[in-house]
Protein backbone atom coordinates (compact mmCIF):
# COMPACT_ATOMS: atom_id res chain seq x y z
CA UNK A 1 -26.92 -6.42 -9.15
CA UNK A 2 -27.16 -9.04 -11.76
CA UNK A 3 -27.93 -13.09 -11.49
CA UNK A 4 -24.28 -13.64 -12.34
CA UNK A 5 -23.10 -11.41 -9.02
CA UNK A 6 -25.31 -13.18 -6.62
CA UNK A 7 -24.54 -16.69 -8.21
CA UNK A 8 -21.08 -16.55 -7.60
CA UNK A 9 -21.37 -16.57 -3.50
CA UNK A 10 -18.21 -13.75 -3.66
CA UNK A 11 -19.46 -11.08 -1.25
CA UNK A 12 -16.91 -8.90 -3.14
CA UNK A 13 -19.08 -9.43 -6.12
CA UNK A 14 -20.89 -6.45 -4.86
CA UNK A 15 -18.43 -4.40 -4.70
CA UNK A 16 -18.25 -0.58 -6.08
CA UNK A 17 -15.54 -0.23 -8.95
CA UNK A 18 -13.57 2.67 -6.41
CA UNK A 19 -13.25 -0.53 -3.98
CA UNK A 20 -12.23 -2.50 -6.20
CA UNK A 21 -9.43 0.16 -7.54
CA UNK A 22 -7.90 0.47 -3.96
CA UNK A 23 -7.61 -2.96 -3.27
CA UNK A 24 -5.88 -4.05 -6.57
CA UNK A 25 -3.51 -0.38 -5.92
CA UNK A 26 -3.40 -0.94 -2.20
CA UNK A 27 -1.98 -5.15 -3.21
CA UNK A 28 0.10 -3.37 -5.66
CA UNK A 29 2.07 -0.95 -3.36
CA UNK A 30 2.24 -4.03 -0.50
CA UNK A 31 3.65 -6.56 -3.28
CA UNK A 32 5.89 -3.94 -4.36
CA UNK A 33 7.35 -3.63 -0.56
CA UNK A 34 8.90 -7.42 -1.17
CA UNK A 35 11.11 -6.58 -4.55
CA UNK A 36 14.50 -6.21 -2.97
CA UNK A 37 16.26 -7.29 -5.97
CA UNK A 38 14.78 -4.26 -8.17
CA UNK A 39 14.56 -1.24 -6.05
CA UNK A 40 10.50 0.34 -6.64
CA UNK A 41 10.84 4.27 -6.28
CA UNK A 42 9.33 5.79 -3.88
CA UNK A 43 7.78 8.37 -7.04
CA UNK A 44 6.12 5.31 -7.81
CA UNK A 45 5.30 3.71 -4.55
CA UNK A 46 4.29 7.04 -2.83
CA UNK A 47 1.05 8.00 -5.33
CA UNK A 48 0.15 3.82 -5.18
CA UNK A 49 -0.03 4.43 -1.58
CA UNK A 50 -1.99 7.65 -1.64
CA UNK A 51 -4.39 7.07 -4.41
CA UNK A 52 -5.25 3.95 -2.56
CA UNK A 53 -5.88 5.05 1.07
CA UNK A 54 -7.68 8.18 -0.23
CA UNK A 55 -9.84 5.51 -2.23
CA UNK A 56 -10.62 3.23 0.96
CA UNK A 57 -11.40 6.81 2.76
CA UNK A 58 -13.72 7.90 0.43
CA UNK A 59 -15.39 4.52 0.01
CA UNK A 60 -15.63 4.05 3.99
CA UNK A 61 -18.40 6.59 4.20
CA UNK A 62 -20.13 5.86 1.10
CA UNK A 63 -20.52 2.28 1.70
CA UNK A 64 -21.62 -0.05 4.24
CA UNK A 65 -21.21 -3.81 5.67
CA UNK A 66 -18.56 -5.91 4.59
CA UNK A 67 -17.54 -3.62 1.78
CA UNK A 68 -16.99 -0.85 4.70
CA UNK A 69 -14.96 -2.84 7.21
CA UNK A 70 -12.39 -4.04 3.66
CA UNK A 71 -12.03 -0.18 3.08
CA UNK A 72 -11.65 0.00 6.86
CA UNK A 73 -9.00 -1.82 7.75
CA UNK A 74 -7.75 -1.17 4.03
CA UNK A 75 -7.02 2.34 4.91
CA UNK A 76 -5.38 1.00 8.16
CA UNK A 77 -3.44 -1.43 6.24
CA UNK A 78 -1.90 0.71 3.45
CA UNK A 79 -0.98 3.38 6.74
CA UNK A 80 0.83 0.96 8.77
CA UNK A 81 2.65 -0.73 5.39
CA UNK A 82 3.77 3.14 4.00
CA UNK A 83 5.45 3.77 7.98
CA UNK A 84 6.64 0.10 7.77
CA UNK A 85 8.76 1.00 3.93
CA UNK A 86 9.62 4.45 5.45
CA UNK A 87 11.50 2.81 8.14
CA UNK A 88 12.67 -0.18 6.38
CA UNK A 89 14.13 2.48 3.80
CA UNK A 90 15.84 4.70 6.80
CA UNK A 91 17.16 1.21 8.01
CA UNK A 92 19.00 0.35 4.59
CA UNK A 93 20.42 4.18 4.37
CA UNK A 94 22.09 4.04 7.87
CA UNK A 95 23.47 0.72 6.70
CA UNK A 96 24.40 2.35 4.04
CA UNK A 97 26.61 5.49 5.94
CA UNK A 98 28.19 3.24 8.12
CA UNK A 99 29.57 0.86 5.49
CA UNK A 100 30.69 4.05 4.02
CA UNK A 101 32.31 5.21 7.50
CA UNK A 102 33.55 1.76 7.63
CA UNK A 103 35.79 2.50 4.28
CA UNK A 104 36.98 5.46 5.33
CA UNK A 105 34.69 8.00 3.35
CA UNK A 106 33.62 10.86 5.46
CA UNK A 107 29.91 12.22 4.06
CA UNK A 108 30.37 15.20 5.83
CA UNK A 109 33.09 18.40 6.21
């Protein structure tokens, strides 16, 4: 590590470039979660989501102290945000069918 790393008091300083990558995808896919004026795909949410946690799994074994317990509860994090979108998603396509079945359009035969 260089005099510039250790000067600047940041324990994520330190940190591998792969760490670094899944936090900046894994704040990515979370700030995305917030847009509800633009819709964000899932084709582009989904591999945000994936490339991150796989990152934060890979790093968890090849690192250790604080840098492990970020890709930790990283990994955790972009988990329990993915269910939280799938269900939020679900929530906004029931709305959806009973507005529908509300107006009088059947979706089904």
């Amino acid at each position: 590590m260089s005099e510039s790393e250790h000067a600047s008091g940041c324990p994520c300083a330190s940190f591998s470039f792969m760490t670094h990558a899944a936090v900046v995808l894994g704040a990515l896919f979370i700030l995305f979660m917030f847009f509800e004026t633009t819709t964000i795909r899932w084709w582009i949410m989904l591999p945000l989501a994936i490339l991150s946690f796989w990152l934060f799994v890979m790093q968890r074994g090849q690192t250790q102290g604080f840098e492990q317990t970020v890709c930790r509860w990283g990994a955790w994090i972009i988990v329990l945000a993915a269910i939280l979108r799938d269900m939020c998603l679900s929530g906004q396509l029931v709305s959806l069918y009973q507005r529908l079945h509300g107006a009088g359009i059947t979706l089904h035969v």
